[in-house]
PDB file of N, CA and C in Angstrom:
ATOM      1  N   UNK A   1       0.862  -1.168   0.000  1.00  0.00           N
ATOM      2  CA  UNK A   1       0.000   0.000   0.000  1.00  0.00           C
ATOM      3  C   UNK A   1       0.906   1.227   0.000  1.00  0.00           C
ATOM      4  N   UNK A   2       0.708   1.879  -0.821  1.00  0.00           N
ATOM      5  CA  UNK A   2       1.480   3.383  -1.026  1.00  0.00           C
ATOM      6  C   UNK A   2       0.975   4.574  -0.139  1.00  0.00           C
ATOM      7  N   UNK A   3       1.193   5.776  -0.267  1.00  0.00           N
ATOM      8  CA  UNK A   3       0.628   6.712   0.907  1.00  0.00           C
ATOM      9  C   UNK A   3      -0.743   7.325   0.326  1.00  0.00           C
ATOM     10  N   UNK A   4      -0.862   6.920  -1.186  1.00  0.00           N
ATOM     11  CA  UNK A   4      -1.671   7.427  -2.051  1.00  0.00           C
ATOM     12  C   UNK A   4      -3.328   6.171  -1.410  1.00  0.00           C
ATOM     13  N   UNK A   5      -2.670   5.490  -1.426  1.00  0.00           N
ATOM     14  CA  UNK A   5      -3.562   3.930  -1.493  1.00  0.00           C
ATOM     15  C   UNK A   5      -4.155   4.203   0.190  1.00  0.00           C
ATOM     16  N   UNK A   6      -2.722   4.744   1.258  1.00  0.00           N
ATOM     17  CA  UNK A   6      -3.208   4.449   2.569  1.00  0.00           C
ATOM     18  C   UNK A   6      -4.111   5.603   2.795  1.00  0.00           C
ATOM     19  N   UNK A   7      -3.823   6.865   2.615  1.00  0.00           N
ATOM     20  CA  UNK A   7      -4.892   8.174   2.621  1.00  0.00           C
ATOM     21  C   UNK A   7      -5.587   7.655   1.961  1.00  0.00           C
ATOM     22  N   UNK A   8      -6.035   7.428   0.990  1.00  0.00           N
ATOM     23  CA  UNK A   8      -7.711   7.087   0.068  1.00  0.00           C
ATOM     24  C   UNK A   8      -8.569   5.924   1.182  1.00  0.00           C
ATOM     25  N   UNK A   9      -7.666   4.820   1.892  1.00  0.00           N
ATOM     26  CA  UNK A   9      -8.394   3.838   2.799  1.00  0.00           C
ATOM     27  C   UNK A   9      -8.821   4.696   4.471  1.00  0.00           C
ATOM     28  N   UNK A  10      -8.164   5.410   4.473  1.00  0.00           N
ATOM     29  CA  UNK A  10      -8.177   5.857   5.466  1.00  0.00           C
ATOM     30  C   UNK A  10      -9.788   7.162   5.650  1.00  0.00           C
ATOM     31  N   UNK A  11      -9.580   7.705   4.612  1.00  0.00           N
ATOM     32  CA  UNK A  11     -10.646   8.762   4.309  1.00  0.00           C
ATOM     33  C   UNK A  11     -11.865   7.966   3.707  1.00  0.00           C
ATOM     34  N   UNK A  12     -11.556   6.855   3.387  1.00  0.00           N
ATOM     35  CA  UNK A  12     -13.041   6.331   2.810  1.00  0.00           C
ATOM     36  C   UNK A  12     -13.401   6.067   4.443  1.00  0.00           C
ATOM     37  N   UNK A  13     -13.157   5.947   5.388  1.00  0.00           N
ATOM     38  CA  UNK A  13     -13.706   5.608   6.554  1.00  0.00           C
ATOM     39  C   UNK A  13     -15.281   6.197   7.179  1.00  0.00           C
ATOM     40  N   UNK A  14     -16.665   6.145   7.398  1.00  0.00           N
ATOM     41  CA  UNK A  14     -17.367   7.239   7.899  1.00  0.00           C
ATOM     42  C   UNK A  14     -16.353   8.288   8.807  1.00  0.00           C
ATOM     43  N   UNK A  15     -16.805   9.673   8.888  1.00  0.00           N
ATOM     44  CA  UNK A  15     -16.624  10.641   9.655  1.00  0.00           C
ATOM     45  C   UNK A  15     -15.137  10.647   9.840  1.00  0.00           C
ATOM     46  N   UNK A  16     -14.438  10.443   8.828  1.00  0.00           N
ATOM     47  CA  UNK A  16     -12.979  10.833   8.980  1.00  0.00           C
ATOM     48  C   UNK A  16     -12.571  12.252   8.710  1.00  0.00           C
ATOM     49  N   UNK A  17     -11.771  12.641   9.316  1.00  0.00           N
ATOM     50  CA  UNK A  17     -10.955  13.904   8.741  1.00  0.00           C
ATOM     51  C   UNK A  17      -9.614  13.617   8.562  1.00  0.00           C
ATOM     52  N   UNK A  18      -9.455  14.571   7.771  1.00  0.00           N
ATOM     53  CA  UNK A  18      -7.297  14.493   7.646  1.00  0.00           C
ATOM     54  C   UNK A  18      -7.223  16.142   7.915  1.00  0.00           C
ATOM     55  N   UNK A  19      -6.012  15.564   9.290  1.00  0.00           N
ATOM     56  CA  UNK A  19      -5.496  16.758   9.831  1.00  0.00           C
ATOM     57  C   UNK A  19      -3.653  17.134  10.175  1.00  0.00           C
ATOM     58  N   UNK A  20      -3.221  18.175  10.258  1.00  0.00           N
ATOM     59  CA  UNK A  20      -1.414  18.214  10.096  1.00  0.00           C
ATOM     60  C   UNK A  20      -1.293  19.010  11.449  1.00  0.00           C
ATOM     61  N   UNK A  21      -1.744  18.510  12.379  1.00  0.00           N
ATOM     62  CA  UNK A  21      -1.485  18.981  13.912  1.00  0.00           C
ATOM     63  C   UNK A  21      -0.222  19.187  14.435  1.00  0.00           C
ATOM     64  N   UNK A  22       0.636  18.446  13.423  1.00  0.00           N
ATOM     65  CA  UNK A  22       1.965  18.294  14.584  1.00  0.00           C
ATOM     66  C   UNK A  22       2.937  18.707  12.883  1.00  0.00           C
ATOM     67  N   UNK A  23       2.491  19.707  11.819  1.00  0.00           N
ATOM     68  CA  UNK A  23       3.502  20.212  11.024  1.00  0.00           C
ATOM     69  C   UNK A  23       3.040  19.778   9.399  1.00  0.00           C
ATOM     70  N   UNK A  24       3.926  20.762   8.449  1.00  0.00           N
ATOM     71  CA  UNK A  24       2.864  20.508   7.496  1.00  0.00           C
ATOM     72  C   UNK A  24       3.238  18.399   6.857  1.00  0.00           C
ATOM     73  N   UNK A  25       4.374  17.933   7.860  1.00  0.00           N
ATOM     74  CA  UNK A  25       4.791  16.906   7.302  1.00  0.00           C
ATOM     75  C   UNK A  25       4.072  15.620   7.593  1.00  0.00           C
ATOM     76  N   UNK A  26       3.577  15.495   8.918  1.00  0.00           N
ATOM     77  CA  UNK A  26       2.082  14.669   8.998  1.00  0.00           C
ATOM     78  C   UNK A  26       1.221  14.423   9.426  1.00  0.00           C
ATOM     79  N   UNK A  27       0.921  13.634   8.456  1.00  0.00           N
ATOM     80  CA  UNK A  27      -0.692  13.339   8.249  1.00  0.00           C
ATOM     81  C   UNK A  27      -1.339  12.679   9.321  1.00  0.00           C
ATOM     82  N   UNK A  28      -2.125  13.139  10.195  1.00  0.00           N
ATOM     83  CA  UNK A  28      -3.048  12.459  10.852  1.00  0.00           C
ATOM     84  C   UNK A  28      -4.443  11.916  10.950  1.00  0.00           C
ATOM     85  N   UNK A  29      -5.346  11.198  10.783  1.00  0.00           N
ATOM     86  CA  UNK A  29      -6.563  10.770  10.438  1.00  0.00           C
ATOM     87  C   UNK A  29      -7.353  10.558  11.881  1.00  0.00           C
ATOM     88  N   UNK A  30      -8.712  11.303  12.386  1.00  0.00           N
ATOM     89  CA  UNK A  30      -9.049  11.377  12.911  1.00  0.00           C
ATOM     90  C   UNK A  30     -10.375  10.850  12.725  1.00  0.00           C
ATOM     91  N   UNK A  31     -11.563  10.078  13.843  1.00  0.00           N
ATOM     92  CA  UNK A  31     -12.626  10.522  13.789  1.00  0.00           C
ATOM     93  C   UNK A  31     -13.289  11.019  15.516  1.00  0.00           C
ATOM     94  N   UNK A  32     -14.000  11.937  15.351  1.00  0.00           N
ATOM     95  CA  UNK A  32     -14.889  12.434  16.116  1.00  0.00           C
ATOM     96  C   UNK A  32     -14.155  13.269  17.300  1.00  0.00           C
ATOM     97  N   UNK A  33     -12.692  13.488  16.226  1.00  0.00           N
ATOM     98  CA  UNK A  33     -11.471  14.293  17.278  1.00  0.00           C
ATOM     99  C   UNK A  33     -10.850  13.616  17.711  1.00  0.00           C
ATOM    100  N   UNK A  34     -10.666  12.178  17.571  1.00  0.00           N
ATOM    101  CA  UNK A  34      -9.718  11.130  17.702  1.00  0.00           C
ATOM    102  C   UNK A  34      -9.025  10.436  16.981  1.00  0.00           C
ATOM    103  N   UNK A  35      -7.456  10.376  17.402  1.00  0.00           N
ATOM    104  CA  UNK A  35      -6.664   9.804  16.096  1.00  0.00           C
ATOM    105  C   UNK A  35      -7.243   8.750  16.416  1.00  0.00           C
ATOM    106  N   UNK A  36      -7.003   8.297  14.883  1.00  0.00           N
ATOM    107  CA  UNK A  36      -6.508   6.261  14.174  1.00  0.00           C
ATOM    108  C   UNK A  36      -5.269   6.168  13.845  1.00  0.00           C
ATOM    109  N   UNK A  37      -4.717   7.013  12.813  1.00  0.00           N
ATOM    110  CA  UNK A  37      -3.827   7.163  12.260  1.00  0.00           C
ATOM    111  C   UNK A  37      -3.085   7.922  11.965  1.00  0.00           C
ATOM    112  N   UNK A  38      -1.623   7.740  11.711  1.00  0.00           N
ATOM    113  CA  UNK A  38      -1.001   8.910  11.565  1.00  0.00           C
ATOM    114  C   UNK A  38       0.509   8.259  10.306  1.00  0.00           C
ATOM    115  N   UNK A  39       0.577   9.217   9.617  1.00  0.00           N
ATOM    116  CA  UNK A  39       1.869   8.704   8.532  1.00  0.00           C
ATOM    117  C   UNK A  39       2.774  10.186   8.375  1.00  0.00           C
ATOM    118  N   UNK A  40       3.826  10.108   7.712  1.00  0.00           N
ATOM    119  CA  UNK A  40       4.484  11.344   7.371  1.00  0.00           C
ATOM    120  C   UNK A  40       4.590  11.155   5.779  1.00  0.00           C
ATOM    121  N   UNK A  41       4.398  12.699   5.351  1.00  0.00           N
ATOM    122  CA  UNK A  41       4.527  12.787   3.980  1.00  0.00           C
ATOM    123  C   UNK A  41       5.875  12.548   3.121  1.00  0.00           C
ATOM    124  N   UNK A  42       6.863  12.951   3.889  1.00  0.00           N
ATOM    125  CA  UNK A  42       8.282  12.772   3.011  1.00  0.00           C
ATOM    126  C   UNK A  42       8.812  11.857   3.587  1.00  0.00           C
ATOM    127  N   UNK A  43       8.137  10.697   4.744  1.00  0.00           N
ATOM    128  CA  UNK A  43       8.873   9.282   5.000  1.00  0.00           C
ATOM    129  C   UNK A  43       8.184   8.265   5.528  1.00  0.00           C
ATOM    130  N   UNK A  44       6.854   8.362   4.530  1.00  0.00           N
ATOM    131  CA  UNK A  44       5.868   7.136   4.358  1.00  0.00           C
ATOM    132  C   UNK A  44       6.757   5.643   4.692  1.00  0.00           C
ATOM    133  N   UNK A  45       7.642   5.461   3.809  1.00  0.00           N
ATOM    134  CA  UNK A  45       8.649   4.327   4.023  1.00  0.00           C
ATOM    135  C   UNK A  45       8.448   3.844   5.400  1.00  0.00           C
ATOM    136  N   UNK A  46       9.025   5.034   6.146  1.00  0.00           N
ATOM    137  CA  UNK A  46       9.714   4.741   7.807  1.00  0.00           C
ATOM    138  C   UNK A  46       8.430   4.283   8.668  1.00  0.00           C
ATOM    139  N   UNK A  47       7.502   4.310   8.419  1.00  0.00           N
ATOM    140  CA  UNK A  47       6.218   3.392   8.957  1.00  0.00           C
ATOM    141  C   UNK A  47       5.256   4.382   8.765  1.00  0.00           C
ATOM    142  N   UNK A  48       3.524   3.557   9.222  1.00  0.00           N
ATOM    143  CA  UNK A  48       2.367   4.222   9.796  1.00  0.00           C
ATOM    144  C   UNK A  48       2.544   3.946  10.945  1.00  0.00           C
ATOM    145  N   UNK A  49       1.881   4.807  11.916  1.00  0.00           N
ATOM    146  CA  UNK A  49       1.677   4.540  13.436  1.00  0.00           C
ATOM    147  C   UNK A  49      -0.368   4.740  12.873  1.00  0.00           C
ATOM    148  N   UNK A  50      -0.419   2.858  13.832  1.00  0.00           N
ATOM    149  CA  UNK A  50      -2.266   2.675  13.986  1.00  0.00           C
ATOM    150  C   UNK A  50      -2.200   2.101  15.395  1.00  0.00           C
ATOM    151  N   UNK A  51      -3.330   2.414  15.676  1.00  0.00           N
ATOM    152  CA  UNK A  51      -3.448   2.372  17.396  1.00  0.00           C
ATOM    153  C   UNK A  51      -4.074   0.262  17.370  1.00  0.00           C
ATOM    154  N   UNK A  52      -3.696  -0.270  18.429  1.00  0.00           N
ATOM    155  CA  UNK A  52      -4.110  -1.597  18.678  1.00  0.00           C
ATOM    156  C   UNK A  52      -4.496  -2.096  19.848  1.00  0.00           C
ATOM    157  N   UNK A  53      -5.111  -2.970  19.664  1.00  0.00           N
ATOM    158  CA  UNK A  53      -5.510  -3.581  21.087  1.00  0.00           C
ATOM    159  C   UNK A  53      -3.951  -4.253  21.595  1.00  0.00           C
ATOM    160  N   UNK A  54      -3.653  -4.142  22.632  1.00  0.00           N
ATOM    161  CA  UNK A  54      -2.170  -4.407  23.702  1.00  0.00           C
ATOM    162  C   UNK A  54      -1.806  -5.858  23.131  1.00  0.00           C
ATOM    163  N   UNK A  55      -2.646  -6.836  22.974  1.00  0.00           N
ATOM    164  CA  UNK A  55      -2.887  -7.985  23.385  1.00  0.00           C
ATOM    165  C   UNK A  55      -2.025  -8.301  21.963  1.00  0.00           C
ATOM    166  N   UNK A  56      -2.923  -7.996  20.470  1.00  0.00           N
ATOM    167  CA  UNK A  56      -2.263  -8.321  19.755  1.00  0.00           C
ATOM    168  C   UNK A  56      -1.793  -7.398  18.960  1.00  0.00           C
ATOM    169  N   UNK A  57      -1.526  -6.485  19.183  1.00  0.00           N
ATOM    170  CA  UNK A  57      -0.149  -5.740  19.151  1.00  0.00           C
ATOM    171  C   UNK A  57       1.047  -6.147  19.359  1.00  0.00           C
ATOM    172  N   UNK A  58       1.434  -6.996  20.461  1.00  0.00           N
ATOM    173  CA  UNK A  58       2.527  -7.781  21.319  1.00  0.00           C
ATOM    174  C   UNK A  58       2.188  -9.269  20.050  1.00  0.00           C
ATOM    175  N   UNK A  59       1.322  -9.718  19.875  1.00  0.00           N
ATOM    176  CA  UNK A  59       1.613 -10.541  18.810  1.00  0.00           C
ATOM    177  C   UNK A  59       1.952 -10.414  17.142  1.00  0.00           C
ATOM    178  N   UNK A  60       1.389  -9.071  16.877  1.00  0.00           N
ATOM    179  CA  UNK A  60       1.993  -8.952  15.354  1.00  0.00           C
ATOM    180  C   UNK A  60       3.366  -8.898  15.591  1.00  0.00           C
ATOM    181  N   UNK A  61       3.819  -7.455  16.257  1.00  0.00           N
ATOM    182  CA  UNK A  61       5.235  -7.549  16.878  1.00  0.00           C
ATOM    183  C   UNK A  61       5.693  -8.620  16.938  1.00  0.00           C
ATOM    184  N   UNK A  62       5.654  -9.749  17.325  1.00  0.00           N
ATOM    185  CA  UNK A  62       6.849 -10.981  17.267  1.00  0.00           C
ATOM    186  C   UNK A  62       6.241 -11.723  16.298  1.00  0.00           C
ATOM    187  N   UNK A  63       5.214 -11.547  15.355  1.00  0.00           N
ATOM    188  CA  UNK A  63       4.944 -12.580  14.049  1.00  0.00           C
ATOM    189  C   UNK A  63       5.829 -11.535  12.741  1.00  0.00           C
ATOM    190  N   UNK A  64       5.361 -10.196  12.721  1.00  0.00           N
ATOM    191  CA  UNK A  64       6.115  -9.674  11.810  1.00  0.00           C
ATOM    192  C   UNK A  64       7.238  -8.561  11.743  1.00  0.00           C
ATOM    193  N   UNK A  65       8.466  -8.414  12.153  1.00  0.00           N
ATOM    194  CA  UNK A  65       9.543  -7.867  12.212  1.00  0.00           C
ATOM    195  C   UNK A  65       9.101  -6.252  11.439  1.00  0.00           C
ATOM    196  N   UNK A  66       8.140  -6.078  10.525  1.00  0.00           N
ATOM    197  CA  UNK A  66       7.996  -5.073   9.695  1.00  0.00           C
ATOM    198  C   UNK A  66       7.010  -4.401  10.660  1.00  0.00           C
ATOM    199  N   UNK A  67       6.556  -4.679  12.089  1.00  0.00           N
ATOM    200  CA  UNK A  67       5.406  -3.958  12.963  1.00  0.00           C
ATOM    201  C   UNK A  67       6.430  -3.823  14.580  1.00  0.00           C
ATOM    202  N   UNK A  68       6.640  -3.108  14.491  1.00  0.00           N
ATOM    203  CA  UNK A  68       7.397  -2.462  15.801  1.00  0.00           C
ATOM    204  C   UNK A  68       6.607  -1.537  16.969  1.00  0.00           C
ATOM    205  N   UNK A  69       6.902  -1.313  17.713  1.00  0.00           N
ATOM    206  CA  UNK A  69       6.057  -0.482  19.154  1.00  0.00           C
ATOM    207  C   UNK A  69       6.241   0.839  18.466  1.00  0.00           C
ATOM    208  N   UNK A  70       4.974   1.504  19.027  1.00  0.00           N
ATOM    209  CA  UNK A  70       4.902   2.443  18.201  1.00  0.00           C
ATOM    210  C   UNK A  70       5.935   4.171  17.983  1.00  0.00           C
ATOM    211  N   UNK A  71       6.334   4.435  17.583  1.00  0.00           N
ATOM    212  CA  UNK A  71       7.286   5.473  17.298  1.00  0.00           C
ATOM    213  C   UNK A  71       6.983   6.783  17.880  1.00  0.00           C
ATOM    214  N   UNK A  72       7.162   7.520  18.877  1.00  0.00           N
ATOM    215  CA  UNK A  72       6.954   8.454  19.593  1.00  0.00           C
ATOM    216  C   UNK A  72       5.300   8.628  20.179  1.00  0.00           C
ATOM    217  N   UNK A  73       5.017   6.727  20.379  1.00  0.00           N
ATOM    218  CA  UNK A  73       3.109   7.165  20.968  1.00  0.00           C
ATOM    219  C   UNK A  73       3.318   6.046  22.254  1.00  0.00           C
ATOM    220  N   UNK A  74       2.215   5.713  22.590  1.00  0.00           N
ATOM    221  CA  UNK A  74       2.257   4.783  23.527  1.00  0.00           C
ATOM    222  C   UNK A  74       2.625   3.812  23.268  1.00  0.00           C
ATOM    223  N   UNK A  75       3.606   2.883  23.671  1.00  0.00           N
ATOM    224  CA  UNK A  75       3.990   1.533  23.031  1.00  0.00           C
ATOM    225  C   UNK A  75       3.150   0.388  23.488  1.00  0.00           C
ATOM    226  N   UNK A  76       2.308   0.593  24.073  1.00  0.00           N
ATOM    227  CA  UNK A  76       1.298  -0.385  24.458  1.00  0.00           C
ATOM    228  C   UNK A  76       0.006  -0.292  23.503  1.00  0.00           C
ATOM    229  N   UNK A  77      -0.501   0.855  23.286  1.00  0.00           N
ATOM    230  CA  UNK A  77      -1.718   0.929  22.453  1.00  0.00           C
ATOM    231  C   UNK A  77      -1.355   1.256  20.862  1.00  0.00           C
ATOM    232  N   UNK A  78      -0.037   1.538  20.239  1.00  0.00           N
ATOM    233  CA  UNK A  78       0.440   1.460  19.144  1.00  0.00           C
ATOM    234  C   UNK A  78       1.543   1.055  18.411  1.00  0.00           C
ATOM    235  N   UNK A  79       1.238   0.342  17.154  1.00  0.00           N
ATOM    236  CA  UNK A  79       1.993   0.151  16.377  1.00  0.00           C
ATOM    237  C   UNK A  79       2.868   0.902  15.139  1.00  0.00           C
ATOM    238  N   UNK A  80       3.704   1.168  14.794  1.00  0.00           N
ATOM    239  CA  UNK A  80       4.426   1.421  13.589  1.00  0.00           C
ATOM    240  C   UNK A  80       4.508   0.464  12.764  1.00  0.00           C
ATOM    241  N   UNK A  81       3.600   0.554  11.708  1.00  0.00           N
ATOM    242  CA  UNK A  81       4.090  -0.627  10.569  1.00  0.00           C
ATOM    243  C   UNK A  81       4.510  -0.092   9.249  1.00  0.00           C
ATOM    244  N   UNK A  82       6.085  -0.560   9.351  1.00  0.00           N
ATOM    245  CA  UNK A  82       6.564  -0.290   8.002  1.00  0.00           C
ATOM    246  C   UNK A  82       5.961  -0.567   6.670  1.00  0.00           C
ATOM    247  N   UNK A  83       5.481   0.348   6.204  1.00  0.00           N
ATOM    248  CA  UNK A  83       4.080   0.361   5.060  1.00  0.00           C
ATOM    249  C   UNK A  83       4.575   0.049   4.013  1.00  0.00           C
ATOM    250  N   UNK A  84       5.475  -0.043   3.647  1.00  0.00           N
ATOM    251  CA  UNK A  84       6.351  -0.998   2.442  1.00  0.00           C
ATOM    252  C   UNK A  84       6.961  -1.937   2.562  1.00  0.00           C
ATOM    253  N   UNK A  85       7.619  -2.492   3.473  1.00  0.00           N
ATOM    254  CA  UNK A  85       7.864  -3.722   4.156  1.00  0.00           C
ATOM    255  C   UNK A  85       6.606  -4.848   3.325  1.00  0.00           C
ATOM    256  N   UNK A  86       7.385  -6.313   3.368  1.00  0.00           N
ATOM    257  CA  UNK A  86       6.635  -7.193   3.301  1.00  0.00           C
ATOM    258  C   UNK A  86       5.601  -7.630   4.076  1.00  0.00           C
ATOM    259  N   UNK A  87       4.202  -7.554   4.179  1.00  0.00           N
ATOM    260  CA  UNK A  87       3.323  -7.786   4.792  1.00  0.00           C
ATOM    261  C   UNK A  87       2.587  -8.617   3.941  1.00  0.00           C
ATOM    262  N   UNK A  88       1.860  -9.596   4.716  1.00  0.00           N
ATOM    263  CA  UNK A  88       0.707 -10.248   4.301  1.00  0.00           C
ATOM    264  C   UNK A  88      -0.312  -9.253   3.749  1.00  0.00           C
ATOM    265  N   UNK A  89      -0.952  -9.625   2.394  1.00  0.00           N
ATOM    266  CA  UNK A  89      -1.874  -8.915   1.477  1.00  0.00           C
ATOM    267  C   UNK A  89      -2.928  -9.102   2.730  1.00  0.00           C
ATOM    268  N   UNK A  90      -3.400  -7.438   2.062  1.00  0.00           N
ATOM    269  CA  UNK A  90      -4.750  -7.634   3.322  1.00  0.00           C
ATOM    270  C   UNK A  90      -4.336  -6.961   4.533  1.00  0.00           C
ATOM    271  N   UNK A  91      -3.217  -7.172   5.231  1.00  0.00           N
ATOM    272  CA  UNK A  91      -2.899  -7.062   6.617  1.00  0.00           C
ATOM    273  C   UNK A  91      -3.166  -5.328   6.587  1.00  0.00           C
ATOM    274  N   UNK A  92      -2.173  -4.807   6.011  1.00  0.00           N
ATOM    275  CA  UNK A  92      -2.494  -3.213   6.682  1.00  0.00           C
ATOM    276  C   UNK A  92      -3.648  -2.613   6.605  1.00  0.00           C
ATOM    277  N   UNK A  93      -4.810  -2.856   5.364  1.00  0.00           N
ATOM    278  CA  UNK A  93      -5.931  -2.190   5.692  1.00  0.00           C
ATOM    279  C   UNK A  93      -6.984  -2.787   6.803  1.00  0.00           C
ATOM    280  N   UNK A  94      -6.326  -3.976   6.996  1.00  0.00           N
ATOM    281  CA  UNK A  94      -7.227  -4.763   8.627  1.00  0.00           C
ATOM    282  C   UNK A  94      -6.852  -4.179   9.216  1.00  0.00           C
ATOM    283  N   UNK A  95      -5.257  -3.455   9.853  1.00  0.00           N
ATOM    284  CA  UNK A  95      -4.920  -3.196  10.196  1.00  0.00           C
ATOM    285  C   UNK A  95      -5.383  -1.746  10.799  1.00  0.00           C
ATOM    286  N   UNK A  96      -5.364  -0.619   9.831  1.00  0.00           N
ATOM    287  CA  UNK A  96      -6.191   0.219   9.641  1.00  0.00           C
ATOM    288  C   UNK A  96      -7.564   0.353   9.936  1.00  0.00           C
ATOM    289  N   UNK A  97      -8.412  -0.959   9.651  1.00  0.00           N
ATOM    290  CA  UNK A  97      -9.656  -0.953  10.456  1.00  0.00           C
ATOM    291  C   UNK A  97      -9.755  -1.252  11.617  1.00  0.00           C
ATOM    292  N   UNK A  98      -8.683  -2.183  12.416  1.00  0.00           N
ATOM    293  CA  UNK A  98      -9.002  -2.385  13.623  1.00  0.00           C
ATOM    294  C   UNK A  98      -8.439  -1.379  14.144  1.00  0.00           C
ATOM    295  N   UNK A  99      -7.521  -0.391  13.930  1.00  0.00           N
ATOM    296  CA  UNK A  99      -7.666   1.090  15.050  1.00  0.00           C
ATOM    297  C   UNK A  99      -8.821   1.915  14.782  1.00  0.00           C
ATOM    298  N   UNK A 100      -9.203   1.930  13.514  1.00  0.00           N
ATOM    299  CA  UNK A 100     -10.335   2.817  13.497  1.00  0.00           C
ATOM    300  C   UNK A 100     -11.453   2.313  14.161  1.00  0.00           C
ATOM    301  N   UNK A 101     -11.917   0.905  14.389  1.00  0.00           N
ATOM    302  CA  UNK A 101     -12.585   0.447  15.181  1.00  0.00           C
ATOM    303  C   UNK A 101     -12.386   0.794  16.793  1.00  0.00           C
ATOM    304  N   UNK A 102     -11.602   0.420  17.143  1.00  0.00           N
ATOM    305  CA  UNK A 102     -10.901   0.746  18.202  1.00  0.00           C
ATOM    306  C   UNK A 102     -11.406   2.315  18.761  1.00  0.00           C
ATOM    307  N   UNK A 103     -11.244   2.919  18.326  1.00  0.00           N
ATOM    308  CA  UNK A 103     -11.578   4.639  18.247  1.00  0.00           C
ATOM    309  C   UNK A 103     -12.646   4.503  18.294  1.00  0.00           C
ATOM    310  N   UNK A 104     -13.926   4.217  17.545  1.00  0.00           N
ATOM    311  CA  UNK A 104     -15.193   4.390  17.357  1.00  0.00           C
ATOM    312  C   UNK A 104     -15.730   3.707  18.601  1.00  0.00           C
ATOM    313  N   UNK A 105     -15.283   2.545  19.000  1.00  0.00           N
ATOM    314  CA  UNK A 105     -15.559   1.997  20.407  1.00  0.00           C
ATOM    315  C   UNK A 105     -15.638   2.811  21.326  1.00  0.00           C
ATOM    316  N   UNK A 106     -14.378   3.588  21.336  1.00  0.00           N
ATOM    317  CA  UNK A 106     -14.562   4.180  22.618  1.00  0.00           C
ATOM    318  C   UNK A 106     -14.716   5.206  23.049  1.00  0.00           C
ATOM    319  N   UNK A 107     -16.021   5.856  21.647  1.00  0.00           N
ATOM    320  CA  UNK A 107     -16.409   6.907  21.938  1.00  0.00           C
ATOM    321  C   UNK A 107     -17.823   7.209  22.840  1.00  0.00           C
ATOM    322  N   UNK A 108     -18.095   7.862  23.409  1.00  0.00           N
ATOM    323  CA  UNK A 108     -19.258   7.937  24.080  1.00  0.00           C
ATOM    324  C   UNK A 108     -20.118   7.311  22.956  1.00  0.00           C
ATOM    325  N   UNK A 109     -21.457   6.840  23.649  1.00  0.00           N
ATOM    326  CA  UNK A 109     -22.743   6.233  22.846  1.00  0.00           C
ATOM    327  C   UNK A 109     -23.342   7.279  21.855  1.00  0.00           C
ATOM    328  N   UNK A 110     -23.053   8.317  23.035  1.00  0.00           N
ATOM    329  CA  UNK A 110     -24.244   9.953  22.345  1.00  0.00           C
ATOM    330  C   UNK A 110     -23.530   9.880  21.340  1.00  0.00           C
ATOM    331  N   UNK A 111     -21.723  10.122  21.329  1.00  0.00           N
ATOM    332  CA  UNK A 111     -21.140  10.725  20.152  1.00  0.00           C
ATOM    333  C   UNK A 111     -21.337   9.377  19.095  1.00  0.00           C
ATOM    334  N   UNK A 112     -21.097   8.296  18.977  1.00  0.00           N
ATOM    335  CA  UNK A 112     -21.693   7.611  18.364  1.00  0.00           C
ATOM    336  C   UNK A 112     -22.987   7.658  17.364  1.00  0.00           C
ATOM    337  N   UNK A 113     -23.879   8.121  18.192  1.00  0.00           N
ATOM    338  CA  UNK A 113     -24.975   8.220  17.713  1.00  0.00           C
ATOM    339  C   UNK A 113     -24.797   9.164  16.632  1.00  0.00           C
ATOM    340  N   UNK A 114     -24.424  10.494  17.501  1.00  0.00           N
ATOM    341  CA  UNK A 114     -24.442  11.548  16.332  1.00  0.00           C
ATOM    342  C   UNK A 114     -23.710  11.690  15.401  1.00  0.00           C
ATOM    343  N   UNK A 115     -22.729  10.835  15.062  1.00  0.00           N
ATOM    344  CA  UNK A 115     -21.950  10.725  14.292  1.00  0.00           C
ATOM    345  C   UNK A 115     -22.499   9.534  13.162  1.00  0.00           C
ATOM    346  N   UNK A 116     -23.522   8.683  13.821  1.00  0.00           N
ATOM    347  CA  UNK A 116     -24.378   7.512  12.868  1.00  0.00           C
ATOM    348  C   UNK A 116     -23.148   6.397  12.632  1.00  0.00           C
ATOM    349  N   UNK A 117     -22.494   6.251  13.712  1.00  0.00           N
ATOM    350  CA  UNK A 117     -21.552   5.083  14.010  1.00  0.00           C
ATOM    351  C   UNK A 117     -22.001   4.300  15.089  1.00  0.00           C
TER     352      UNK A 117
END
């Protein structure tokens, strides 16, 4: 997946935004004011950071060498996955959905609602 491929999956999401909070270099993907995701524009290469459940987070980490603790976030609730690295087809946009899931979980019910998530 390219950065072209990961922004287009990322924004097809309901109620996403793309936002440059931390410089014009990256990209962060939010919903309802909460990251999912975050990449940099001039070093897509060097990973995405997507948020994960602890549990198997600690297991991609020792199944795939290309998913490391996450790069200046919590190393318990995120991953860095080198987005060009060899990955199993499929894996990063699961990947991608299960933080965005993740997020939508644990938003209040109301905001849920009003958001039609």
């Amino acid at each position: 997946m390219n950065i072209e491929e990961f922004r287009d999956y990322c924004l097809s999401k309901p109620q996403v935004e793309e936002t440059l909070p931390f410089g014009e270099d990256t990209l962060v993907y939010k919903v309802a004011g909460k990251m999912f995701a975050m990449c940099s524009l001039n070093n897509y290469a060097e990973g995405v950071n997507l948020k994960c459940d602890p549990e198997r987070a600690a297991e991609l980490r020792d199944q795939y060498p290309a998913i490391q603790p996450g790069y200046h976030m919590n190393k318990k609730h995120w991953n860095t996955i080198l987005a060009e690295a060899f990955l199993p087809m499929g894996l990063l946009p699961e990947l991608i959905d299960h933080s965005y899931e993740l997020v939508v979980k644990g938003l209040p019910k109301k905001a849920r609602e009003e958001l039609g998530l």
